[in-house]
PDB file of N, CA and C in Angstrom:
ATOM      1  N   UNK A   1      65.698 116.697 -39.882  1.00  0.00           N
ATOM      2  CA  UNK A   1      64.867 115.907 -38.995  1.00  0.00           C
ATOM      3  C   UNK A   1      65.577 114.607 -38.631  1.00  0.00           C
ATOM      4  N   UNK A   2      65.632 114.195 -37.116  1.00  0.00           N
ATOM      5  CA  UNK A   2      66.390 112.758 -36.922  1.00  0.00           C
ATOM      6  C   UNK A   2      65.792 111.802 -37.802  1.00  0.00           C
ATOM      7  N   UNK A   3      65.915 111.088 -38.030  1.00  0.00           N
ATOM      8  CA  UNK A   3      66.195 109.763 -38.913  1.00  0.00           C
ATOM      9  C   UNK A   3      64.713 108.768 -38.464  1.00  0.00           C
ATOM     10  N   UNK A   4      63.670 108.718 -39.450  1.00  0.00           N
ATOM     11  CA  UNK A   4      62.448 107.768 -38.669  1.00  0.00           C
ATOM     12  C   UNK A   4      60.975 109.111 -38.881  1.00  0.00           C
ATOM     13  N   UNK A   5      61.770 110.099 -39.111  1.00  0.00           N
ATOM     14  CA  UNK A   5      60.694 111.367 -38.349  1.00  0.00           C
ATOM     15  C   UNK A   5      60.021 112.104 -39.630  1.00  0.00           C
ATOM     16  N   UNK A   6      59.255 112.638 -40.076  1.00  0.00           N
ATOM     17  CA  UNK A   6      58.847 112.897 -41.327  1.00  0.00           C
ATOM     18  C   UNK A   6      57.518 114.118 -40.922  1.00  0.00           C
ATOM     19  N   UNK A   7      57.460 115.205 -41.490  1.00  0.00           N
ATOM     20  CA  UNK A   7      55.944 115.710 -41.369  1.00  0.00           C
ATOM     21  C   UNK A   7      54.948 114.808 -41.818  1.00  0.00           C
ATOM     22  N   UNK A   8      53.561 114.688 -41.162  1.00  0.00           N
ATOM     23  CA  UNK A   8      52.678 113.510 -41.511  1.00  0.00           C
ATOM     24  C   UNK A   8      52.179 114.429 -42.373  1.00  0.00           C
ATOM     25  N   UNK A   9      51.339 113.273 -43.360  1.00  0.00           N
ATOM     26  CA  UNK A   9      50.525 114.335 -44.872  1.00  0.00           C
ATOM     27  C   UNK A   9      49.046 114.662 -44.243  1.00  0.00           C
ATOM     28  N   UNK A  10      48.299 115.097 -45.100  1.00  0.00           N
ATOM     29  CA  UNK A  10      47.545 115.906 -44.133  1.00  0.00           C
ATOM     30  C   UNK A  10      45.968 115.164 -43.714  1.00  0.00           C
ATOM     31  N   UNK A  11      46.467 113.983 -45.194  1.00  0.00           N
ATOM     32  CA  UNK A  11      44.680 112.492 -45.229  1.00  0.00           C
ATOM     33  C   UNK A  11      45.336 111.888 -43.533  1.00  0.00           C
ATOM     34  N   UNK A  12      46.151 111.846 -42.835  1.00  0.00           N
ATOM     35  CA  UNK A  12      46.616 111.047 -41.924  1.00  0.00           C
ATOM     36  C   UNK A  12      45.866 111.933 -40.801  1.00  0.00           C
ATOM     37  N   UNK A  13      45.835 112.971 -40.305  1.00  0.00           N
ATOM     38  CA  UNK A  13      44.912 113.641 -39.672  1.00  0.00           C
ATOM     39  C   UNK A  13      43.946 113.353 -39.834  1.00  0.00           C
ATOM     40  N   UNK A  14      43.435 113.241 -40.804  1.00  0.00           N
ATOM     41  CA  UNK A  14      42.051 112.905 -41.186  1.00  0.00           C
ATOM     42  C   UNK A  14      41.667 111.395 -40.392  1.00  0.00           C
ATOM     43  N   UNK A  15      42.257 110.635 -40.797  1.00  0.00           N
ATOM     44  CA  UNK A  15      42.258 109.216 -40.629  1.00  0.00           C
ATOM     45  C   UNK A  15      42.366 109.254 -38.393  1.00  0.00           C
ATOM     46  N   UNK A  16      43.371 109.974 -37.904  1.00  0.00           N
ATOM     47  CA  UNK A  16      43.671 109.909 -36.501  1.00  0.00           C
ATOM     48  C   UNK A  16      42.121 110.882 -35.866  1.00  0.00           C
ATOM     49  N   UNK A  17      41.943 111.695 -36.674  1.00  0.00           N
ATOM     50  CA  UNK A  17      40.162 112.392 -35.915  1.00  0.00           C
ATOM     51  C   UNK A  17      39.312 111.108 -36.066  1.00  0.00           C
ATOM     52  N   UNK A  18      38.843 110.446 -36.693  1.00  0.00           N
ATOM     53  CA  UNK A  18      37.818 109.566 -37.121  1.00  0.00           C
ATOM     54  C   UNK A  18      38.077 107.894 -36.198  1.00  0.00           C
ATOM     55  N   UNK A  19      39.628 107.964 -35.892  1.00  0.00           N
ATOM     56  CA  UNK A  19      39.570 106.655 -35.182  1.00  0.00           C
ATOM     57  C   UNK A  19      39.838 107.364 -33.784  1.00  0.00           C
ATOM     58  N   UNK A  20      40.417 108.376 -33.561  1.00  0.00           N
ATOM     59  CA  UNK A  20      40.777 108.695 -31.768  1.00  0.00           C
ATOM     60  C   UNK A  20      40.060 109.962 -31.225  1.00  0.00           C
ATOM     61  N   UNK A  21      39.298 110.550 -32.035  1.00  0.00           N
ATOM     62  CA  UNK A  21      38.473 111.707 -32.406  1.00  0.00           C
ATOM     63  C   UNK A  21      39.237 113.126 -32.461  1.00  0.00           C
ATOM     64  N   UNK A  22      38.480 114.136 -32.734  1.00  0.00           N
ATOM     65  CA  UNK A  22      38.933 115.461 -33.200  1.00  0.00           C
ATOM     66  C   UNK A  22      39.794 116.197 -32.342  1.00  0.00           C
ATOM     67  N   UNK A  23      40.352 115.635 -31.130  1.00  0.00           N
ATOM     68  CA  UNK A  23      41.498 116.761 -30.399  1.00  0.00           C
ATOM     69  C   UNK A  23      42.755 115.486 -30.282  1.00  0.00           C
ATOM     70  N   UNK A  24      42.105 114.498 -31.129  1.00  0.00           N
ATOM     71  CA  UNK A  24      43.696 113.727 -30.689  1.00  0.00           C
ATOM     72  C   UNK A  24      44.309 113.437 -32.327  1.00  0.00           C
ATOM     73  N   UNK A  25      44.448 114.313 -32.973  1.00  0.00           N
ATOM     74  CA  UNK A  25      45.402 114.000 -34.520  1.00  0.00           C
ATOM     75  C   UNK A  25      46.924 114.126 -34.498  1.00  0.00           C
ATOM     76  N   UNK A  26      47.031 114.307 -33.191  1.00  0.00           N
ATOM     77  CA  UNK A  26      48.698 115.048 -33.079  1.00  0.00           C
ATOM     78  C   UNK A  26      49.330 113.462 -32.591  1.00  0.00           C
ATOM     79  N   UNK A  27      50.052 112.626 -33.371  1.00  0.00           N
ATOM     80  CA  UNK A  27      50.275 111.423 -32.697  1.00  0.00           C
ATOM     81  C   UNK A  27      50.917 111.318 -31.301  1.00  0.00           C
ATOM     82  N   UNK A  28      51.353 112.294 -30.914  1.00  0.00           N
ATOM     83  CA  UNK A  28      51.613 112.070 -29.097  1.00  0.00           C
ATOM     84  C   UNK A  28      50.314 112.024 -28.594  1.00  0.00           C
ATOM     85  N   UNK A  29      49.358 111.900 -28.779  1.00  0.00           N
ATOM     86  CA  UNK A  29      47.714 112.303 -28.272  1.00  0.00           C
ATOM     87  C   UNK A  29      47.250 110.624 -28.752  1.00  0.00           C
ATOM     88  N   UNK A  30      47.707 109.935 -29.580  1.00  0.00           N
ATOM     89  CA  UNK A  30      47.132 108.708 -30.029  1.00  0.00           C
ATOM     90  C   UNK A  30      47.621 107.782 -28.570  1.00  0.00           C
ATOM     91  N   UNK A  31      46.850 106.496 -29.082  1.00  0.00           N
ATOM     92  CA  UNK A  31      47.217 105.648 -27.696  1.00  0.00           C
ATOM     93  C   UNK A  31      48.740 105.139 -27.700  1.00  0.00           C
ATOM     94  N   UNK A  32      48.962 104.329 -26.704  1.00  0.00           N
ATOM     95  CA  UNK A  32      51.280 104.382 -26.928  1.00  0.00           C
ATOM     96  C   UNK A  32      50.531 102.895 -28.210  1.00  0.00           C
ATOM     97  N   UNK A  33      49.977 102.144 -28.086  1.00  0.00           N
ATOM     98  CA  UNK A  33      49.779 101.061 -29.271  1.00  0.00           C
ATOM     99  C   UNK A  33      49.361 101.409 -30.249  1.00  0.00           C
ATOM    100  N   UNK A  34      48.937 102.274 -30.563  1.00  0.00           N
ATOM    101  CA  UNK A  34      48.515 102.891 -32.081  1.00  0.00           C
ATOM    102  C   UNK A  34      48.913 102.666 -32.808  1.00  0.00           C
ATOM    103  N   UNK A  35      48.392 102.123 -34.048  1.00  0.00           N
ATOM    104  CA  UNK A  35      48.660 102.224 -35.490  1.00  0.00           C
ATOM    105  C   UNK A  35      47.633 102.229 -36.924  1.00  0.00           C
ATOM    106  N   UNK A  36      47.826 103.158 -37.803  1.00  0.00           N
ATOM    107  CA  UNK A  36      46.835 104.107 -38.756  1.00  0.00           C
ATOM    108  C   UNK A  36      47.928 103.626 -39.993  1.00  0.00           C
ATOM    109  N   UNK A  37      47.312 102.820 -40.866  1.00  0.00           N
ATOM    110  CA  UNK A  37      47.658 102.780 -42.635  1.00  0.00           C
ATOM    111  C   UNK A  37      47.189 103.489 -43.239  1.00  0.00           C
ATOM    112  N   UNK A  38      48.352 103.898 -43.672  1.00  0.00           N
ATOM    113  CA  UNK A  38      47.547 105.553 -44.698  1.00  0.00           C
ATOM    114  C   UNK A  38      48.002 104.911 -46.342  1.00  0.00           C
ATOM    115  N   UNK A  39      47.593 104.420 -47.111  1.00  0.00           N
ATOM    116  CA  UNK A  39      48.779 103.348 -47.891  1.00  0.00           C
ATOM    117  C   UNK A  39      49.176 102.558 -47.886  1.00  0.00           C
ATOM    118  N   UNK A  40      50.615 102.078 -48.144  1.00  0.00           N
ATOM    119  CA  UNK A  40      51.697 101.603 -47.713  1.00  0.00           C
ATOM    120  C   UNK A  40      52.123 101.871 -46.580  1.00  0.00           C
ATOM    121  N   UNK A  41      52.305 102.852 -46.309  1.00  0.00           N
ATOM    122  CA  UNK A  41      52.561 103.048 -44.865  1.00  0.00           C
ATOM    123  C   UNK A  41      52.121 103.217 -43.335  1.00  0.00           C
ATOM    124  N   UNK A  42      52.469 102.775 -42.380  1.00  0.00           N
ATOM    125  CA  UNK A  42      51.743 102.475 -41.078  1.00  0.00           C
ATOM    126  C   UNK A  42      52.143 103.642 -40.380  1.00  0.00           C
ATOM    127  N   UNK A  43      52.093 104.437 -39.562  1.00  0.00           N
ATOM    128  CA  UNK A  43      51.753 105.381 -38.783  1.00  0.00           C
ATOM    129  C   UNK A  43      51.983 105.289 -37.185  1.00  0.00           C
ATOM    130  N   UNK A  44      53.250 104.944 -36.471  1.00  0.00           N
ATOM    131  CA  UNK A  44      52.928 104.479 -35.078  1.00  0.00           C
ATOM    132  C   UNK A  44      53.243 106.027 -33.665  1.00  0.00           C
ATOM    133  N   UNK A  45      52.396 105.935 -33.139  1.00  0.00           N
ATOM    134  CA  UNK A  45      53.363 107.461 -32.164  1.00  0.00           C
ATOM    135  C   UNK A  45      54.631 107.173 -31.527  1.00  0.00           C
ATOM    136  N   UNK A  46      55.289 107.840 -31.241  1.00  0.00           N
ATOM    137  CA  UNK A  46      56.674 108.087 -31.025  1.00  0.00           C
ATOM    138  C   UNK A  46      56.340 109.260 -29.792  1.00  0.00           C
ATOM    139  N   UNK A  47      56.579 109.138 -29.026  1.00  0.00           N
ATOM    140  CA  UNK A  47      56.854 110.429 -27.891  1.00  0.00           C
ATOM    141  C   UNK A  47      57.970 110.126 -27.253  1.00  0.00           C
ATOM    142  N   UNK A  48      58.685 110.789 -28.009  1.00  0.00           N
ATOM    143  CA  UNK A  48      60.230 110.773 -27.091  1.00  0.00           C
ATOM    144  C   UNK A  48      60.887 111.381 -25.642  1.00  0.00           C
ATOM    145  N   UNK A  49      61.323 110.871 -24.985  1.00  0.00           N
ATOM    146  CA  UNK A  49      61.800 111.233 -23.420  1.00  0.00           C
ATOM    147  C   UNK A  49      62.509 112.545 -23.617  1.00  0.00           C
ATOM    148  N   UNK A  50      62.708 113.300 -22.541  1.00  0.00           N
ATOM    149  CA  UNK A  50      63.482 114.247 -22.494  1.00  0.00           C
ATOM    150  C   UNK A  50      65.190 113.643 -23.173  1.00  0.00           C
ATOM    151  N   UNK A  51      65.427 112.605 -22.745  1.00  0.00           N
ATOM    152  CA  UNK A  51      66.624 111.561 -22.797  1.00  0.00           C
ATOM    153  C   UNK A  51      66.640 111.757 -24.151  1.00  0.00           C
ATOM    154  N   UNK A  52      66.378 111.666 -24.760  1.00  0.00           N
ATOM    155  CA  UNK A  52      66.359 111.549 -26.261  1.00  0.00           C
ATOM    156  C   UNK A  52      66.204 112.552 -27.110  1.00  0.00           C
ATOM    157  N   UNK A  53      65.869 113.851 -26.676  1.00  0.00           N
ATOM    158  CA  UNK A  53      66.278 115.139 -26.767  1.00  0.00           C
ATOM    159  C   UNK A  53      67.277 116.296 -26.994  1.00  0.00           C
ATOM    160  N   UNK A  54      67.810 115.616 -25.787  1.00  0.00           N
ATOM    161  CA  UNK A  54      68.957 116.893 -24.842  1.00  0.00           C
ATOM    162  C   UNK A  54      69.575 115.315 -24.304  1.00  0.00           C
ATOM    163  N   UNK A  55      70.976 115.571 -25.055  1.00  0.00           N
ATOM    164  CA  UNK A  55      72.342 114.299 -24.420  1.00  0.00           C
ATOM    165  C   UNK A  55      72.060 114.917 -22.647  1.00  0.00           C
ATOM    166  N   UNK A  56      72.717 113.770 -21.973  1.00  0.00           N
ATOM    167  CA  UNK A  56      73.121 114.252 -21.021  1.00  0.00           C
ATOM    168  C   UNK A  56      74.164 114.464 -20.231  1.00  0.00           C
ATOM    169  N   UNK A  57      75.132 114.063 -21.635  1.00  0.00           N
ATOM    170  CA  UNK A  57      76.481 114.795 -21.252  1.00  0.00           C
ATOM    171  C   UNK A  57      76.994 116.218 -21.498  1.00  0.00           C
ATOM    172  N   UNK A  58      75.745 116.953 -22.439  1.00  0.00           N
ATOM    173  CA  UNK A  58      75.828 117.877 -23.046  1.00  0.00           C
ATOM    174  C   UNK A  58      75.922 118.933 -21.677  1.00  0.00           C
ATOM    175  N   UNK A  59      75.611 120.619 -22.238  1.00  0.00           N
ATOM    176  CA  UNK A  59      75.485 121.883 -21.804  1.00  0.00           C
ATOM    177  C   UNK A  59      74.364 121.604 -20.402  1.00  0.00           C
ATOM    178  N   UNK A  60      73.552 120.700 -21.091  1.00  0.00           N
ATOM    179  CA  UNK A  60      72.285 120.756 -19.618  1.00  0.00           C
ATOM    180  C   UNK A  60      72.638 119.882 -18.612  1.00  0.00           C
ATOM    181  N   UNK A  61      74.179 119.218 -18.386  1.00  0.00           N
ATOM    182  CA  UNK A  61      74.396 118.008 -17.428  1.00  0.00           C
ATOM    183  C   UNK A  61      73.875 118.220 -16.465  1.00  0.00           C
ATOM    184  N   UNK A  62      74.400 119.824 -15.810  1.00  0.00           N
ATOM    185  CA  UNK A  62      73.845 120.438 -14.237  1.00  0.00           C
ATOM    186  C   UNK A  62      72.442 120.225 -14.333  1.00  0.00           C
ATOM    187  N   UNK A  63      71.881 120.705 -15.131  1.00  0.00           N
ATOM    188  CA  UNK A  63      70.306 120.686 -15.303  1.00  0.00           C
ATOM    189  C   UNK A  63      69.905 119.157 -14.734  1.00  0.00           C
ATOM    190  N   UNK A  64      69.876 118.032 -15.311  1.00  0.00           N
ATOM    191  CA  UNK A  64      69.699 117.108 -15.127  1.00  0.00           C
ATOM    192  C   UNK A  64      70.244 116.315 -13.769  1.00  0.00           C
ATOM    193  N   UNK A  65      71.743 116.732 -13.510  1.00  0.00           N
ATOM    194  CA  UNK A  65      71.851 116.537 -12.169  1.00  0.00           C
ATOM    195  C   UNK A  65      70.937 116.510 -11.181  1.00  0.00           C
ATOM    196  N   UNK A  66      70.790 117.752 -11.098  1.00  0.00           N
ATOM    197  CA  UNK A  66      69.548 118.703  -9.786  1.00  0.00           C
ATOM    198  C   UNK A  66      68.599 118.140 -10.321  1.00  0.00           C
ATOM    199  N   UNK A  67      67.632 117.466 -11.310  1.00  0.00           N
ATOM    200  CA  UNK A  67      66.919 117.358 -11.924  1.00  0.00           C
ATOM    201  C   UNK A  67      66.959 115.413 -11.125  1.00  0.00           C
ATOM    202  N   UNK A  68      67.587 114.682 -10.807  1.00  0.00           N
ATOM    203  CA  UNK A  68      67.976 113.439 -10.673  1.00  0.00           C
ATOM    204  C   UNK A  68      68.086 113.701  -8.840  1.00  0.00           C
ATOM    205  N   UNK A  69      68.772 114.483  -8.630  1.00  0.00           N
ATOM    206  CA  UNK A  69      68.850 114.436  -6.959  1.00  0.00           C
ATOM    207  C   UNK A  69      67.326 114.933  -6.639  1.00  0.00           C
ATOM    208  N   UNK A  70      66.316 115.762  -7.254  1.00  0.00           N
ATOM    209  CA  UNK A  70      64.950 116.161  -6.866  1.00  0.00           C
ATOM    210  C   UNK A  70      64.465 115.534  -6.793  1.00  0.00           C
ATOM    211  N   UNK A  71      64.345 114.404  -7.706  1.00  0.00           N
ATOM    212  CA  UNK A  71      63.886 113.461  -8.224  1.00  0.00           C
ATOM    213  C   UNK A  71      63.905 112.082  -6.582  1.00  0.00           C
ATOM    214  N   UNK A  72      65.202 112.378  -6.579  1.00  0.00           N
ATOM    215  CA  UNK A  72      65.641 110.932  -5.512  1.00  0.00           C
ATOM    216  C   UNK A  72      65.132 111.493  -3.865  1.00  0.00           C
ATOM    217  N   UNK A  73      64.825 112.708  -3.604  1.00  0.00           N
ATOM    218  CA  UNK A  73      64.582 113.314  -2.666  1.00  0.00           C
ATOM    219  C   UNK A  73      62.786 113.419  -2.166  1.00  0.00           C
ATOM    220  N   UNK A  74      62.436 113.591  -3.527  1.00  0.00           N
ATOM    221  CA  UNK A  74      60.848 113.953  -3.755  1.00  0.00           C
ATOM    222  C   UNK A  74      59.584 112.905  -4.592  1.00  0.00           C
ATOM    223  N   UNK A  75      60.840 112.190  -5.399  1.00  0.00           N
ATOM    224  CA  UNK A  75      60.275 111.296  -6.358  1.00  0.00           C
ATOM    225  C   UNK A  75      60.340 111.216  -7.401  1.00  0.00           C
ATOM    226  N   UNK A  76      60.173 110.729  -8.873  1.00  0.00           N
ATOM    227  CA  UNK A  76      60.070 111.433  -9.956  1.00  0.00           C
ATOM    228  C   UNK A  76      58.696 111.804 -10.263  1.00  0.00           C
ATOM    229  N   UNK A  77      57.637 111.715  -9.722  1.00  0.00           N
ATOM    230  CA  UNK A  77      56.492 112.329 -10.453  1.00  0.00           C
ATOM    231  C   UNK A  77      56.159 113.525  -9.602  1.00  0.00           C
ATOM    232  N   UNK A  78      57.049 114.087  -9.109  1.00  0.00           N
ATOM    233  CA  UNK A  78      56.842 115.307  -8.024  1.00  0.00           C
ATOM    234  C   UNK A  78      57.681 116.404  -8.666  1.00  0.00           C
ATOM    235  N   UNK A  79      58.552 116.009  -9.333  1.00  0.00           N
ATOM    236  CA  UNK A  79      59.462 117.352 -10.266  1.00  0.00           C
ATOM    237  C   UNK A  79      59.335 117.278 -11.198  1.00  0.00           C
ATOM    238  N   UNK A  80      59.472 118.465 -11.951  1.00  0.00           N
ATOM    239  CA  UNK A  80      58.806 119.522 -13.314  1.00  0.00           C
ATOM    240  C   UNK A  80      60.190 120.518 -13.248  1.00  0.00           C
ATOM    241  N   UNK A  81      60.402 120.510 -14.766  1.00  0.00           N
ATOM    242  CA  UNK A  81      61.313 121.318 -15.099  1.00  0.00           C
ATOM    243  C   UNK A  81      60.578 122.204 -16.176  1.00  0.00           C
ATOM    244  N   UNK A  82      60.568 123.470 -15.867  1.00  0.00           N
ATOM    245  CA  UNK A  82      59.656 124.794 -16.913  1.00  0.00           C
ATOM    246  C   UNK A  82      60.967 125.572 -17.578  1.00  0.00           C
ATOM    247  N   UNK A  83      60.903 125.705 -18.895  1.00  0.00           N
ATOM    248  CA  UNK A  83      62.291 126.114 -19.082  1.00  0.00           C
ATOM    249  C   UNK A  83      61.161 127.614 -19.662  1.00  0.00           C
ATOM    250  N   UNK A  84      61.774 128.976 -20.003  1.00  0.00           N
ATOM    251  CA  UNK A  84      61.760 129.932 -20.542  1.00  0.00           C
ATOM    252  C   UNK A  84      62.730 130.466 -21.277  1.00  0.00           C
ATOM    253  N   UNK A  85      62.697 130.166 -22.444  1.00  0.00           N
ATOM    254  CA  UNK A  85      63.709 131.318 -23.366  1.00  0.00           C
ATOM    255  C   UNK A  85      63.390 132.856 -24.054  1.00  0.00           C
ATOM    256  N   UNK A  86      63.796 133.397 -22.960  1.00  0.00           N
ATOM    257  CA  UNK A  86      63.380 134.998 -23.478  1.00  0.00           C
ATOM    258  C   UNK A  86      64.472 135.554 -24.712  1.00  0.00           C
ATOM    259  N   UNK A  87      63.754 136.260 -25.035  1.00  0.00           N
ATOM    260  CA  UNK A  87      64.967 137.089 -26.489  1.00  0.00           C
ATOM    261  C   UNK A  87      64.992 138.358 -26.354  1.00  0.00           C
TER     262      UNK A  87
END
């Protein structure tokens, strides 16, 4: 797991139904200011960018290319990338 990232224990669910209610325990679902003490420890969401994912010097450069010119053509809240990995 990158560095920061941990499975949450399972009283921390508990704690995210009761303050953001029962379909938001998944911390990408909490508000971007959130924060839950379970302990010692504080609890903040993290939803990371595609950027922070997948380099973008890597295998997907093209991807992101076309992904950046759609973008500059259409906008960015007008393109969606759907990936499918079949086996």
């Amino acid at each position: 797991m990158p560095d920061g990232l941990a499975a949450l224990p399972d009283e921390l669910h508990d704690l995210a139904a009761a303050q953001f209610g029962e379909g938001n325990i998944a911390p990408s679902r909490w508000p971007a200011d959130a924060e839950l003490q379970l302990g010692n420890e504080v609890y903040r969401p993290v939803v990371p960018a595609y950027r922070d994912l997948v380099p973008a010097d890597g295998p997907w450069q093209p991807v992101w290319n076309v992904m950046g010119t759609l973008a500059e053509l259409h906008g960015e809240d007008n393109v969606r990338l759907v990936v499918w990995f079949g086996g």
